[in-house]
Each structure stands twice: as C-alpha cells, then as structure tokens.
C-alpha atoms as a PDB file:
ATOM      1  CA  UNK A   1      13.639 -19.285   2.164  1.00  0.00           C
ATOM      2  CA  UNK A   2      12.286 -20.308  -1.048  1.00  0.00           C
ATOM      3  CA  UNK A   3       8.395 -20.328  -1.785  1.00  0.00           C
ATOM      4  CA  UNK A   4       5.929 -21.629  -4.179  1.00  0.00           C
ATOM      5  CA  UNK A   5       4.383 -18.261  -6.016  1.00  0.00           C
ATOM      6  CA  UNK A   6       0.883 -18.967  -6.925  1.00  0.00           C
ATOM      7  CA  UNK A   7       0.492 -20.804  -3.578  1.00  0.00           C
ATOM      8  CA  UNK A   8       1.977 -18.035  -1.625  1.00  0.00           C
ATOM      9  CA  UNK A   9       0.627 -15.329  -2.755  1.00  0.00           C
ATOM     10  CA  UNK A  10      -2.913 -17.099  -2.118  1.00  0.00           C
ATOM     11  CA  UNK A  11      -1.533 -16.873   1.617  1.00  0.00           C
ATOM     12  CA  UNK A  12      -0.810 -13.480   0.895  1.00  0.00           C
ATOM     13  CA  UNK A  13      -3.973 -12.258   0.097  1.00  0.00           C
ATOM     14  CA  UNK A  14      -5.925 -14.353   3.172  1.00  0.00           C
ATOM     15  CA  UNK A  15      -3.414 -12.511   5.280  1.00  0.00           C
ATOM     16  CA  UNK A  16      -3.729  -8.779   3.985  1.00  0.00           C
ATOM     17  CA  UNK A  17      -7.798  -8.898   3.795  1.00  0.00           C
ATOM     18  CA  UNK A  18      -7.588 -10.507   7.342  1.00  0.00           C
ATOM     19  CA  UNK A  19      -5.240  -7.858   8.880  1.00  0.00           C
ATOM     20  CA  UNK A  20      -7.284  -4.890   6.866  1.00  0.00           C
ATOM     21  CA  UNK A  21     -10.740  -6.117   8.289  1.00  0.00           C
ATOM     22  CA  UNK A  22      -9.581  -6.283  12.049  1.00  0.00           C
ATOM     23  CA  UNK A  23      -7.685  -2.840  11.646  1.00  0.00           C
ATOM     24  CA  UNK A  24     -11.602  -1.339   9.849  1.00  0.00           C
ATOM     25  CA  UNK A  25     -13.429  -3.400  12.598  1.00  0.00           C
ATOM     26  CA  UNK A  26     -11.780  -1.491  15.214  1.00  0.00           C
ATOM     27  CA  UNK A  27     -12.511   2.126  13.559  1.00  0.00           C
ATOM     28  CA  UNK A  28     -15.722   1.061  13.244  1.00  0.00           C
ATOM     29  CA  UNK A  29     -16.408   0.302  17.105  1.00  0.00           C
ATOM     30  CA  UNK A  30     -19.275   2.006  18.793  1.00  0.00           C
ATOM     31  CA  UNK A  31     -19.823   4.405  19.618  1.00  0.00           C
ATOM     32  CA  UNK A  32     -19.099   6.271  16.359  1.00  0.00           C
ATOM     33  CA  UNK A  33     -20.884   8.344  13.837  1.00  0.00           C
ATOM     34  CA  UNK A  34     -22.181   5.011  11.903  1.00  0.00           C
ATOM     35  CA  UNK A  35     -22.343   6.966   7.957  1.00  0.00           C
ATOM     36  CA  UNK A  36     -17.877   7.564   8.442  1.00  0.00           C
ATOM     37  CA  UNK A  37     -17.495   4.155  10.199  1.00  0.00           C
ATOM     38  CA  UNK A  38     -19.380   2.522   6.994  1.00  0.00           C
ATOM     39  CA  UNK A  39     -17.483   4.467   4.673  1.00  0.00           C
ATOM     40  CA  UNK A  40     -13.928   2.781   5.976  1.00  0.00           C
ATOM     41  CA  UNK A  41     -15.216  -0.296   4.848  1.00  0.00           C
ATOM     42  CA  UNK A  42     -16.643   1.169   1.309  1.00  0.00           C
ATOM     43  CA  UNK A  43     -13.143   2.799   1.126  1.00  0.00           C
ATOM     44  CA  UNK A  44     -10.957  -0.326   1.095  1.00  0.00           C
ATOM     45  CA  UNK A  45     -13.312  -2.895  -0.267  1.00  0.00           C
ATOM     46  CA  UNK A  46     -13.361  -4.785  -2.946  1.00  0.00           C
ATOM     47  CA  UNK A  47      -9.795  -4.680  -2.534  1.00  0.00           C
ATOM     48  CA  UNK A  48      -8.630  -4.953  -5.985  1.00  0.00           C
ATOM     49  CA  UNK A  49      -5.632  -6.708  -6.618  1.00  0.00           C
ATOM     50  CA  UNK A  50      -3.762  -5.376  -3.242  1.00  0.00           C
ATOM     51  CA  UNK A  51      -0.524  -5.196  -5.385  1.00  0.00           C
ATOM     52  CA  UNK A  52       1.585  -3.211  -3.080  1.00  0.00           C
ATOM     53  CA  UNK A  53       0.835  -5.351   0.393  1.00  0.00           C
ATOM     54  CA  UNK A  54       1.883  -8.672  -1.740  1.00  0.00           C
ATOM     55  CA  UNK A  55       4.933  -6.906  -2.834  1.00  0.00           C
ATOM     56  CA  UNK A  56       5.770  -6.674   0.589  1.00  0.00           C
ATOM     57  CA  UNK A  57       4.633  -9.540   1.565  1.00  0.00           C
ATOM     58  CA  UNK A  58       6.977 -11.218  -0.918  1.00  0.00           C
ATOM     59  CA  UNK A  59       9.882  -9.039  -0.230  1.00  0.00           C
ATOM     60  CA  UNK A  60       9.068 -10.421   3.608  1.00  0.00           C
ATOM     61  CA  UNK A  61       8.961 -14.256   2.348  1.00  0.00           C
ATOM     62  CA  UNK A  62      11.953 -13.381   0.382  1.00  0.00           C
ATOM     63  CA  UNK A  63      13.983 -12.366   3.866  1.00  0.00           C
ATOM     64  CA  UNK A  64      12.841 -15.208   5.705  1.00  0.00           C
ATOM     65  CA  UNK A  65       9.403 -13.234   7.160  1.00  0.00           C
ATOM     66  CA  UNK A  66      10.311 -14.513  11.229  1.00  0.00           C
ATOM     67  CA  UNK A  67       8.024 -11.893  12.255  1.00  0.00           C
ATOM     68  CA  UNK A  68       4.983 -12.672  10.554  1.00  0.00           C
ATOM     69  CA  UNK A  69       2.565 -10.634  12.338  1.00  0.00           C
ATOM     70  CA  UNK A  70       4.726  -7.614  11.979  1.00  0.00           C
ATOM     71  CA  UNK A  71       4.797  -7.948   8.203  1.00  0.00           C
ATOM     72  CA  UNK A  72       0.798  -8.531   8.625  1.00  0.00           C
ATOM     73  CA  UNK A  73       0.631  -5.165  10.107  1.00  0.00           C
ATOM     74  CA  UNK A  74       2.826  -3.524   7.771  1.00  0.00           C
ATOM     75  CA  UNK A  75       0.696  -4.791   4.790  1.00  0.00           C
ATOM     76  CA  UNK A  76      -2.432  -3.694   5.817  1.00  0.00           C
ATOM     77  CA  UNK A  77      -0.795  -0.305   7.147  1.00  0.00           C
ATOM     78  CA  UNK A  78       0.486   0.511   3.549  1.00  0.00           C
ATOM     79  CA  UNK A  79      -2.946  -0.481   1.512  1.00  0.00           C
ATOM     80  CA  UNK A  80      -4.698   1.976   4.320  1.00  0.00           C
ATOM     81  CA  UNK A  81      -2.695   4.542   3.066  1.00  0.00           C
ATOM     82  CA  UNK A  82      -3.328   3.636  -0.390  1.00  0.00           C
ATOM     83  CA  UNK A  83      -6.853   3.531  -0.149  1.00  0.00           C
ATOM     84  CA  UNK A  84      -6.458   6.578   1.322  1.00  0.00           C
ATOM     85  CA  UNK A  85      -5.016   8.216  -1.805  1.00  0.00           C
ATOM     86  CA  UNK A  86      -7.731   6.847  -3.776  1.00  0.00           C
ATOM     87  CA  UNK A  87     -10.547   8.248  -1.875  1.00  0.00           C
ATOM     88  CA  UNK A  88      -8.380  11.536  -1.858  1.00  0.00           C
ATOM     89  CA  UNK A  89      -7.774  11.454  -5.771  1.00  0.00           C
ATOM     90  CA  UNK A  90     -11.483  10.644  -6.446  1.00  0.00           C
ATOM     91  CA  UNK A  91     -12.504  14.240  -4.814  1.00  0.00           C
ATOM     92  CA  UNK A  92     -13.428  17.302  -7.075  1.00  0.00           C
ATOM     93  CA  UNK A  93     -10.900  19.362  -6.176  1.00  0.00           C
ATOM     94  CA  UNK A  94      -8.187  16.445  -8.061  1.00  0.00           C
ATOM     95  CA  UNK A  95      -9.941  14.032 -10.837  1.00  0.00           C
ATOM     96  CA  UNK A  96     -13.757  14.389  -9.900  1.00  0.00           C
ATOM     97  CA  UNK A  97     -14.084  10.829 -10.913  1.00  0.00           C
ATOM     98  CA  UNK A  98     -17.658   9.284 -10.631  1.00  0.00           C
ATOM     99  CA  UNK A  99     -16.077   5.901 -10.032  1.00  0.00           C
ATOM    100  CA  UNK A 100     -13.239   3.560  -8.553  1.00  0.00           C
ATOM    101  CA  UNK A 101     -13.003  -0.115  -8.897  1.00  0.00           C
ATOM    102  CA  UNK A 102     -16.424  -0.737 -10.162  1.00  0.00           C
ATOM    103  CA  UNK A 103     -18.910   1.073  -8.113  1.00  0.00           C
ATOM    104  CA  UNK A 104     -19.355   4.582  -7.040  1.00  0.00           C
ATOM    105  CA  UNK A 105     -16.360   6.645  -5.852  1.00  0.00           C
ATOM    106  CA  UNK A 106     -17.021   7.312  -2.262  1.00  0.00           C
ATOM    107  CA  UNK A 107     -17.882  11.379  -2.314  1.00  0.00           C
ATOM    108  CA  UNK A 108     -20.298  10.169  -4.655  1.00  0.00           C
ATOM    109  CA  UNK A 109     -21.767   7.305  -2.121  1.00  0.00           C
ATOM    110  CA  UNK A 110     -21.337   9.209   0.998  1.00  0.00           C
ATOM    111  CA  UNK A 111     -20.421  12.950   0.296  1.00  0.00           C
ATOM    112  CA  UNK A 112     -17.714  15.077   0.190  1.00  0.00           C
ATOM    113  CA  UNK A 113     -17.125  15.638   3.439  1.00  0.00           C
ATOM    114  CA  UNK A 114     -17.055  11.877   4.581  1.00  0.00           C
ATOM    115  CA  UNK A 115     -14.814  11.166   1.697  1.00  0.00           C
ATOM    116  CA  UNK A 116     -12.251  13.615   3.050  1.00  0.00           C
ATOM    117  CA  UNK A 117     -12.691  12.391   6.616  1.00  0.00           C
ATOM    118  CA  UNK A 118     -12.843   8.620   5.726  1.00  0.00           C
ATOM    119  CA  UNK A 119      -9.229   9.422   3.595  1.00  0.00           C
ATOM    120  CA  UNK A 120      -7.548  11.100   6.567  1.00  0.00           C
ATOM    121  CA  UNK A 121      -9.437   8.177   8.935  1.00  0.00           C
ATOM    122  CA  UNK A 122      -7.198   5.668   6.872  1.00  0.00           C
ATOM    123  CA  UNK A 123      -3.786   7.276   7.034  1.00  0.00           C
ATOM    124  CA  UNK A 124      -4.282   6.974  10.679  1.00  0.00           C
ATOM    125  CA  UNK A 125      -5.460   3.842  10.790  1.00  0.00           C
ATOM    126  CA  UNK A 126      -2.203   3.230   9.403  1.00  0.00           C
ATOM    127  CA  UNK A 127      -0.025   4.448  11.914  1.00  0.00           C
ATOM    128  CA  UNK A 128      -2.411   3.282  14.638  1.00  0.00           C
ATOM    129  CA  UNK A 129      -1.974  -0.749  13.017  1.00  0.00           C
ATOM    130  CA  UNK A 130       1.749  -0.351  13.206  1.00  0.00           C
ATOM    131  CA  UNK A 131       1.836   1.416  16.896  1.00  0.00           C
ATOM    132  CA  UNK A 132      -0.371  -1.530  17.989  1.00  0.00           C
ATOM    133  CA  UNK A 133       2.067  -4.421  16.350  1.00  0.00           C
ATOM    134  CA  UNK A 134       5.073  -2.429  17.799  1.00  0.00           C
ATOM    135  CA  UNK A 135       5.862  -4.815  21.031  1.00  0.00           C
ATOM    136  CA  UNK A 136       6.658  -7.245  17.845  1.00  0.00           C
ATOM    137  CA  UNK A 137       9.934  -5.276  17.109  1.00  0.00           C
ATOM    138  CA  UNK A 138      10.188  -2.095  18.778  1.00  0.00           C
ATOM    139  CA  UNK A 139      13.256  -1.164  16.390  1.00  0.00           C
ATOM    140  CA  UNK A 140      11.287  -2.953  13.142  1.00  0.00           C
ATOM    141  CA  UNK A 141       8.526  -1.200  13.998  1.00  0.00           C
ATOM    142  CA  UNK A 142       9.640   2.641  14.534  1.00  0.00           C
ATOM    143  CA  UNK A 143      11.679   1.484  10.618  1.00  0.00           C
ATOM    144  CA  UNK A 144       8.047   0.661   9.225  1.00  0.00           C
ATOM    145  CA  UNK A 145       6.783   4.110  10.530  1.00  0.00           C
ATOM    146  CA  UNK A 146       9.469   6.187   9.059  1.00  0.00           C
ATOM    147  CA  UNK A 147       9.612   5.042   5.885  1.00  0.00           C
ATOM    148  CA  UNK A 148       5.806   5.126   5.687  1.00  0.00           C
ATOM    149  CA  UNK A 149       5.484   8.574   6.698  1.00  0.00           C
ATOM    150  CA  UNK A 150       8.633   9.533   4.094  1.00  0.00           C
ATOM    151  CA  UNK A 151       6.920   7.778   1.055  1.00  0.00           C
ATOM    152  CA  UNK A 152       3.255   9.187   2.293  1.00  0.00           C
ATOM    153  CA  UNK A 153       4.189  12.683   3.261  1.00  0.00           C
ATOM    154  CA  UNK A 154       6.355  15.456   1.757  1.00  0.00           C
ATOM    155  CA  UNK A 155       9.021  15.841  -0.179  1.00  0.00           C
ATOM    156  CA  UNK A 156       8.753  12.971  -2.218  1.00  0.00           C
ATOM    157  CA  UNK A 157       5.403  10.980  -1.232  1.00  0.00           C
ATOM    158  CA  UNK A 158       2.468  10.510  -2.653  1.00  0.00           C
ATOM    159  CA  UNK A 159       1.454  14.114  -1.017  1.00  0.00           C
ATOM    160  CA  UNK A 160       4.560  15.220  -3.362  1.00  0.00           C
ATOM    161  CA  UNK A 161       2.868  13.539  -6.619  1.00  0.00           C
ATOM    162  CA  UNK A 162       0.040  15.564  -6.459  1.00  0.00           C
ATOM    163  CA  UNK A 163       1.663  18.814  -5.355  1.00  0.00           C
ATOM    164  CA  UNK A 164       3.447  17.925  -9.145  1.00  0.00           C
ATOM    165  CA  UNK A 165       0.052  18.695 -10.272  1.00  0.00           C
ATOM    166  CA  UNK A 166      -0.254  22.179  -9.627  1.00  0.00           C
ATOM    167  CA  UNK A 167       3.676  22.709 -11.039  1.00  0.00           C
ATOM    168  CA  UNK A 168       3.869  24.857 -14.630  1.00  0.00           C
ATOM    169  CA  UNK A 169       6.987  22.855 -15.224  1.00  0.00           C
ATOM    170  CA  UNK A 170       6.691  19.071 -14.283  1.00  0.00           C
ATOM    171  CA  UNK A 171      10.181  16.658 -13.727  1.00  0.00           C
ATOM    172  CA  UNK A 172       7.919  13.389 -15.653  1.00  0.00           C
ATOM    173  CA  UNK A 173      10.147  11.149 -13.681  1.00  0.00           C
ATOM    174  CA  UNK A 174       9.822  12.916 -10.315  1.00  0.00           C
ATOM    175  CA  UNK A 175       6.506  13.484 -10.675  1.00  0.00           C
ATOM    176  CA  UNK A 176       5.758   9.862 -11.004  1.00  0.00           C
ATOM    177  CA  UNK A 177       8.392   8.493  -8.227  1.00  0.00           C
ATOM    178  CA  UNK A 178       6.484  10.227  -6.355  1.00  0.00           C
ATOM    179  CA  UNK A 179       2.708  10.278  -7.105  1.00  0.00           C
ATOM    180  CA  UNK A 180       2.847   5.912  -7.805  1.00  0.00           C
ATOM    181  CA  UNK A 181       6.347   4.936  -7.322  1.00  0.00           C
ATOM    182  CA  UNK A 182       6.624   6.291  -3.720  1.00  0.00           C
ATOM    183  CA  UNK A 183       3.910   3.764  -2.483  1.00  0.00           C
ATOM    184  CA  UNK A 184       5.971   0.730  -4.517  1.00  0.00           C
ATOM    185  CA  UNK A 185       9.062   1.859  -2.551  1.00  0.00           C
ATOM    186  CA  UNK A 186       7.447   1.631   0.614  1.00  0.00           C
ATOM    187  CA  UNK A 187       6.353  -2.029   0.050  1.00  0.00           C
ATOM    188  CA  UNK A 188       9.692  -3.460  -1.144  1.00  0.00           C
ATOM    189  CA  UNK A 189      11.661  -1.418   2.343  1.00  0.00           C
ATOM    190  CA  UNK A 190       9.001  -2.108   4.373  1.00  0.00           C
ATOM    191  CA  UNK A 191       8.866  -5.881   3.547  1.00  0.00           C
ATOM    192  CA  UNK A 192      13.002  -6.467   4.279  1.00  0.00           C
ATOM    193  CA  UNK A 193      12.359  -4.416   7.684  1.00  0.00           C
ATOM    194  CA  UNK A 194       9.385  -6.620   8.910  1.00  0.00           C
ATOM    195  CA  UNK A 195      12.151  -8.924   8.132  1.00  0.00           C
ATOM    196  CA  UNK A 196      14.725  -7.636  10.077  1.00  0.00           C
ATOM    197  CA  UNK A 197      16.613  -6.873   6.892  1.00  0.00           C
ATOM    198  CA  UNK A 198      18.125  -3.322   5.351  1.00  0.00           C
ATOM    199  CA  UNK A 199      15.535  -1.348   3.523  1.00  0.00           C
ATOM    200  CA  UNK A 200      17.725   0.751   1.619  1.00  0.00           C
ATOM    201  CA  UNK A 201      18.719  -2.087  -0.483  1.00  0.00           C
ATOM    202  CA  UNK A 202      15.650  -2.656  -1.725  1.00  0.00           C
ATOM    203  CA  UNK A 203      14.604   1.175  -2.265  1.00  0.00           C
ATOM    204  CA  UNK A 204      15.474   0.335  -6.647  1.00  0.00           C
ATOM    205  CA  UNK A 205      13.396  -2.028  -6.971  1.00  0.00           C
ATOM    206  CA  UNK A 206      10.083  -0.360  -5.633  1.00  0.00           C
ATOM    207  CA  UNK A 207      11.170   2.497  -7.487  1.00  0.00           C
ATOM    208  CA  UNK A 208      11.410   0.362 -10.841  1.00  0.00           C
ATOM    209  CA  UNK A 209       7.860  -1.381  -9.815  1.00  0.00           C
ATOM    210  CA  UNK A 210       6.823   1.809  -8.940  1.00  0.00           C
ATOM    211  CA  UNK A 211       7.961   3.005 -12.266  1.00  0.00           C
ATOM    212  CA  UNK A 212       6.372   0.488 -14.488  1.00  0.00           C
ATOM    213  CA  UNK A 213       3.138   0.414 -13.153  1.00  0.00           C
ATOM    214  CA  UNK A 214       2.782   4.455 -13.891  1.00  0.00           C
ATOM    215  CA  UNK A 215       3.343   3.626 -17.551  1.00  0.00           C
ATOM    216  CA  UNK A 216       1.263   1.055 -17.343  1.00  0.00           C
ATOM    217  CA  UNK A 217      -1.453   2.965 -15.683  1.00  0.00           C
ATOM    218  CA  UNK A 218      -1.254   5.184 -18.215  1.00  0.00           C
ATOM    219  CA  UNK A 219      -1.401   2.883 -21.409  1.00  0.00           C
ATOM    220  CA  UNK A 220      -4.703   1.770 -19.465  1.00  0.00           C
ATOM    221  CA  UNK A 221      -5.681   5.334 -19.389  1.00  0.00           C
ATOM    222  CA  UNK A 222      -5.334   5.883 -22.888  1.00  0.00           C
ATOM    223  CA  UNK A 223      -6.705   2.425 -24.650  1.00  0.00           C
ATOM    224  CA  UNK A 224      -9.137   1.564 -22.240  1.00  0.00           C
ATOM    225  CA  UNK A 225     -12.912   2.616 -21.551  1.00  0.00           C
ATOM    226  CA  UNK A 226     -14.701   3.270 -18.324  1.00  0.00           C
ATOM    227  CA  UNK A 227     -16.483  -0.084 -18.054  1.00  0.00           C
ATOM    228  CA  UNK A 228     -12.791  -1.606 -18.705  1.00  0.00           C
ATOM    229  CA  UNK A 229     -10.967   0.341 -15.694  1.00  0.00           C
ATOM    230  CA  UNK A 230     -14.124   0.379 -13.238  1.00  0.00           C
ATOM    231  CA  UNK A 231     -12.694   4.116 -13.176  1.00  0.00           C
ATOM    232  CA  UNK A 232     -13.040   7.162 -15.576  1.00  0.00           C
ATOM    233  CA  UNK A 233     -10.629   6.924 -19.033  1.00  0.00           C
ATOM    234  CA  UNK A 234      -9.208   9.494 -20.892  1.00  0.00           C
ATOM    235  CA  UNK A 235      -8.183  11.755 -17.289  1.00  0.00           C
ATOM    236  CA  UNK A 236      -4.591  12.238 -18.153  1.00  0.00           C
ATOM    237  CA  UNK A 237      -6.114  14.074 -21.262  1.00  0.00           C
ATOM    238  CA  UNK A 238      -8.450  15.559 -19.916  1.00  0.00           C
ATOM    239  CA  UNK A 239      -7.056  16.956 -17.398  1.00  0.00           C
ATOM    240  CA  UNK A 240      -3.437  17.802 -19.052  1.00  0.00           C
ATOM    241  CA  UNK A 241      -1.570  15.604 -16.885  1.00  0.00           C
ATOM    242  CA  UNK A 242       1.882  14.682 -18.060  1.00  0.00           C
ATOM    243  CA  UNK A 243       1.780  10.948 -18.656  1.00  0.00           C
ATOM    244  CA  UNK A 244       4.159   8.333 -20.955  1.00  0.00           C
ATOM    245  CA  UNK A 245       1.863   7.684 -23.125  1.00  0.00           C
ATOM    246  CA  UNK A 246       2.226  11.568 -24.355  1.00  0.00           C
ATOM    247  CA  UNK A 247       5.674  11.607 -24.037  1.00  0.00           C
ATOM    248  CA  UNK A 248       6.918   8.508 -26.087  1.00  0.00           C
ATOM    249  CA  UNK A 249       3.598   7.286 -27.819  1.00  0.00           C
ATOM    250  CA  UNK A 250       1.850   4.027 -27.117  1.00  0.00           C
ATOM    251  CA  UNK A 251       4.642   1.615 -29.113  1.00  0.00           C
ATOM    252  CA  UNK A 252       7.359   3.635 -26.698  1.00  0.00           C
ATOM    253  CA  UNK A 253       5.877   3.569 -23.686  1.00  0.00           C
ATOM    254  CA  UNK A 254       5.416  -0.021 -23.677  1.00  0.00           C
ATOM    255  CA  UNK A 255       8.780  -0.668 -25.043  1.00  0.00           C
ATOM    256  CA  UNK A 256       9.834   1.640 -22.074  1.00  0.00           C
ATOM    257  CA  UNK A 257       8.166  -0.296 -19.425  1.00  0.00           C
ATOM    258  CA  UNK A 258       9.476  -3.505 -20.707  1.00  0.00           C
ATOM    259  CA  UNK A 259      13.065  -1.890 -20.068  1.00  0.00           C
ATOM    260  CA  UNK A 260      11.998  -0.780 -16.598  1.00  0.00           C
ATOM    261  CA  UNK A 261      11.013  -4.007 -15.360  1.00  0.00           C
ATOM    262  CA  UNK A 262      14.090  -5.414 -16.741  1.00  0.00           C
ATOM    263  CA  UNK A 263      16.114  -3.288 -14.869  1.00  0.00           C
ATOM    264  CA  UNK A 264      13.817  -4.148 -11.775  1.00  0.00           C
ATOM    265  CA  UNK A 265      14.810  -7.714 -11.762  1.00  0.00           C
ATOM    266  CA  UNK A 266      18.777  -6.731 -11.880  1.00  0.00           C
ATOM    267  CA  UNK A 267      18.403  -4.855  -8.764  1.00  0.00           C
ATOM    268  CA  UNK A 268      16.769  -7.633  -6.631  1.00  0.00           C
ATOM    269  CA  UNK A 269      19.071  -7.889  -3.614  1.00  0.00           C
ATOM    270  CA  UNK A 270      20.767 -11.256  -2.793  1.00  0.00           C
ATOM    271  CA  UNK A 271      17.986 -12.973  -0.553  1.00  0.00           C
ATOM    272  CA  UNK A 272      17.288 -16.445  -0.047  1.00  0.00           C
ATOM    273  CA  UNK A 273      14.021 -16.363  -2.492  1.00  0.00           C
ATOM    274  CA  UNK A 274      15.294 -14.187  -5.045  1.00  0.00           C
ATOM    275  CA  UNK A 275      14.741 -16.407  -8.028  1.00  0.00           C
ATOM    276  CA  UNK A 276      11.031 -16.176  -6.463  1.00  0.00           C
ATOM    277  CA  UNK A 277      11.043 -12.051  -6.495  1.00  0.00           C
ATOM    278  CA  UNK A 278      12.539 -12.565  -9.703  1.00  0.00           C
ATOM    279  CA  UNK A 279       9.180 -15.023 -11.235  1.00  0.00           C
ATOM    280  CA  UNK A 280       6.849 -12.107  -9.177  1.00  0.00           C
ATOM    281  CA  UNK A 281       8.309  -9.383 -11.277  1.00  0.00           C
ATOM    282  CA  UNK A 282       7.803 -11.169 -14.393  1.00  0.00           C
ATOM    283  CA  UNK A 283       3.944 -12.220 -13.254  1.00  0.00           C
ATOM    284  CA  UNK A 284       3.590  -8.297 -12.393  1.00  0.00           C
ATOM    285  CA  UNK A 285       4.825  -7.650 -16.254  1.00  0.00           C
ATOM    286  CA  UNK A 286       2.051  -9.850 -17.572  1.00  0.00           C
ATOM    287  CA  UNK A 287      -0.639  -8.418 -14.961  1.00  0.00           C
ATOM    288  CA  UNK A 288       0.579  -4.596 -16.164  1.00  0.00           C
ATOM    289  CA  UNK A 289       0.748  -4.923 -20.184  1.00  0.00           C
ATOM    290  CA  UNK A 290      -2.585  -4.220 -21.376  1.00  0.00           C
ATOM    291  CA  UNK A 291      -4.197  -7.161 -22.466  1.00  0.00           C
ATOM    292  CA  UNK A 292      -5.628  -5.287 -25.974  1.00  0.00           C
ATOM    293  CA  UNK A 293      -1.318  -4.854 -26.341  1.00  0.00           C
ATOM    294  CA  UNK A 294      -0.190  -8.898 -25.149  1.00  0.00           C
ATOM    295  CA  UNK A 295      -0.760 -10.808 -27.995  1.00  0.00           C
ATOM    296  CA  UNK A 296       0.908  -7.899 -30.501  1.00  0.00           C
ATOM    297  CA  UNK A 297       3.664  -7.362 -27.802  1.00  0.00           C
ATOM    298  CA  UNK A 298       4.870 -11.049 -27.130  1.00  0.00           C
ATOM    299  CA  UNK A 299       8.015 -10.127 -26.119  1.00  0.00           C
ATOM    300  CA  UNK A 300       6.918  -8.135 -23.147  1.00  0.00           C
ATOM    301  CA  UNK A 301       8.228 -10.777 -20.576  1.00  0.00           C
ATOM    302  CA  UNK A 302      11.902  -8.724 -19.294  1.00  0.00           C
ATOM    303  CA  UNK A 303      14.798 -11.351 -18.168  1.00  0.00           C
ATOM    304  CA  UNK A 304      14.868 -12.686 -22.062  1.00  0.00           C
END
C-alpha cells in the first residue's frame, strides 16, 4: 500500500499524541499522588518531533498497517520508553542537564525523586499499553513486547548504552547501537509486526537510522548552543563521551552520516510502499544535517 508522505505522516502524528494522552490519562487516574501523575504529562510533552513512533508508523503503512490500533499502541509504547530515557539521562547521576526540549528538565521541575519514579512510571506504561491492545493480536502483540524489552533492557538496549558510559574502553559503534540505535531498531521491527510482517528483516534499517541520527546528534552537540537544542551543548565534551564528531572531525562525520543513510535506503525490505520508506529516509536526512552545515553540504541527500 502506497501513501502520500507529508499527508501521512500528519495522520501519524494525530495518532501517536492521541494514543500517548489516553495511555498518561489513565496513569493519571485518581486516586494517585497528584505531583508524579503531573509529571507523566511534563515527561512526554511537548512531544518533539516523535521520530521513532512515525518510523514505525511508516514501516506499519509500508506493510499494509490491517491492525491499526495495534500499531497505535505500539507507537505510543515505544515513545513511553523514550521519554523515559530522557527523564533518566537528564538526572545528576548521567548528564545533570538543566533542560530538555525547551523548558526545565523534569528533576529540575519536580525533583529528583519524581524524575526517577516518573522514568520507571513510563517504561511501564509501556508494557501496560501493549498488554491492554493484546486481544488485537495475541501473537503480534507478545512480538511487540519482546523486542521492546530486548532494545530497552540489557545486553544491547538503551540500558546497554549507558552502561558504555562507565566502560575504560568504549566499542564507538556498540556503544551507539545501543545507547540511540537500539530505540530506531525497535520502531522499524515493531512497525512490520503490528503488521503482521517479519521483524528481523527490518532490524538494518533501524540500525542505520539509528546510526545516523547519533552522528547527527552529535554534530548538534558540537555546533550548536543551548537556546538552539532546548538542551545543554557541549556534553559530549564535557563529559568525555566518545562521540563522531571526535573521532572523524566535523567534515567526516557528516560525510559519514551521508554514507549511513545511504546504506539505510539499500536495506529497505521489499514492501508495497517502499519507494515511500525510501522518500522518509531522505526527509529524515534533511531533518538530521544541521541546518548551519545544509547549504555548505548540498549534497547531503543519499540515493544520488
């Protein structure tokens, strides 16, 4: 099934922030301590671009999406635990960071302790969305689960990417398969299973997403200021993590993500909307360069 991009991914996002705010609603129903219900909602709003939920989505549209309320589910499941990481990263035992997306980080609106309880609220909030859809697809629905515990949990989720953080010797590439490129896997298998389709297929191009976007993230890092991210800058140097931008200098690391993505649309499986997947990868290229790097880096578009 072939679909219209810009006009789809409109439906996306209607979708993902309707399936989010009936999953916070119900964490937030009385009674409940009202300070951690409030912080769920700080946690996952605004919602930034929800890129991984419309990857799925689109991997879903891509497969024919017959279960449409399972893939709802799944989306909003997978930017829970997401969110979750975020609130989690933000703390000052990892970056210490004063804010996310704009505003406050949430130990600094709430506290500590609600930020660590409102992080481990969402990862079950996640399971608890998917347990709830399960009647969908019993069999699509226990595929969801697993592969959203693997990429979440240990020994190469985004639990993994951080644990790379304490390592003396870091694997770059491991390090960032897991810590970003684990959540980019999840989206592209978990969109084919809503589906009904294979996952495994689809498990190179998250990774290659997944991939890109770390570079990316950290060429934003390194040119951009504070009130340009809505986030602290400079926290890959200040706090010695091992990023691309070290590692092959700010010419090379966007030549290297331009390779990456390249590779990404090569490993799109035979669907019927690939030539779609194929346009989304390209619009995520444009979304990832940095836009102080587009004009000087025309050729950033992979497929040419």
């Amino acid at each position: 099934m072939a679909f219209e991009c810009e006009d789809e991914i409109m439906g996306f996002s209607t979708r993902i922030e309707a399936a989010i705010s009936d999953a916070v609603n119900l964490g937030q129903t009385a009674p409940s301590p009202a300070k951690l219900a409030s912080a769920l909602r700080y946690a996952v709003s605004p919602g930034g671009a929800r890129i991984r939920p419309t990857i799925l989505m689109s991997v879903a549209a891509a497969c024919g999406d017959d279960r449409p309320e399972l893939t709802n589910a799944a989306a909003a499941a997978l930017e829970c635990i997401h969110c979750a990481s975020l609130v989690h990263d933000d703390l000052p035992c990892f970056d210490d960071a004063e804010t996310r997306r704009g505003k406050p980080s949430l130990h600094r609106a709430y506290s500590e302790p609600l930020a660590v309880l409102a992080g481990d609220s969402l990862i079950v909030m996640a399971f608890q969305i998917l347990t709830r859809h399960a009647s969908i697809d019993p069999q699509r629905a226990i595929g969801l689960m697993n592969i959203l515990a693997e990429q979440t949990g240990m020994p190469n989720g985004i639990c993994a990417g951080q644990g790379w953080e304490s390592e003396q010797k870091i694997d770059l590439r491991a390090y960032h398969r897991a810590k970003t490129g684990a959540l980019f896997v999840a989206a592209t298998q978990m969109g084919a299973i809503a589906a009904g389709q294979d996952g495994a297929q689809w498990d190179e191009l998250g990774s290659r997403i997944g991939e890109a976007f770390q570079v990316a993230d950290d060429l934003r890092d390194a040119l951009y200021n504070e009130a340009e991210l809505g986030k602290p800058a400079g926290q890959d140097d200040l706090h010695g993590r091992p990023n691309a931008v070290a590692e092959y200098g700010i010419e090379g690391a966007i030549s290297h993500m331009k390779n990456i993505l390249g590779g990404a649309i090569s490993s799109i499986p035979r669907c019927p909307g690939e030539a779609m997947l194929a346009k989304m990868v390209n619009a995520q290229a444009e979304m990832l360069t940095p836009v102080k790097w587009r004009s000087k880096h025309s050729n950033l578009h992979p497929g040419e």
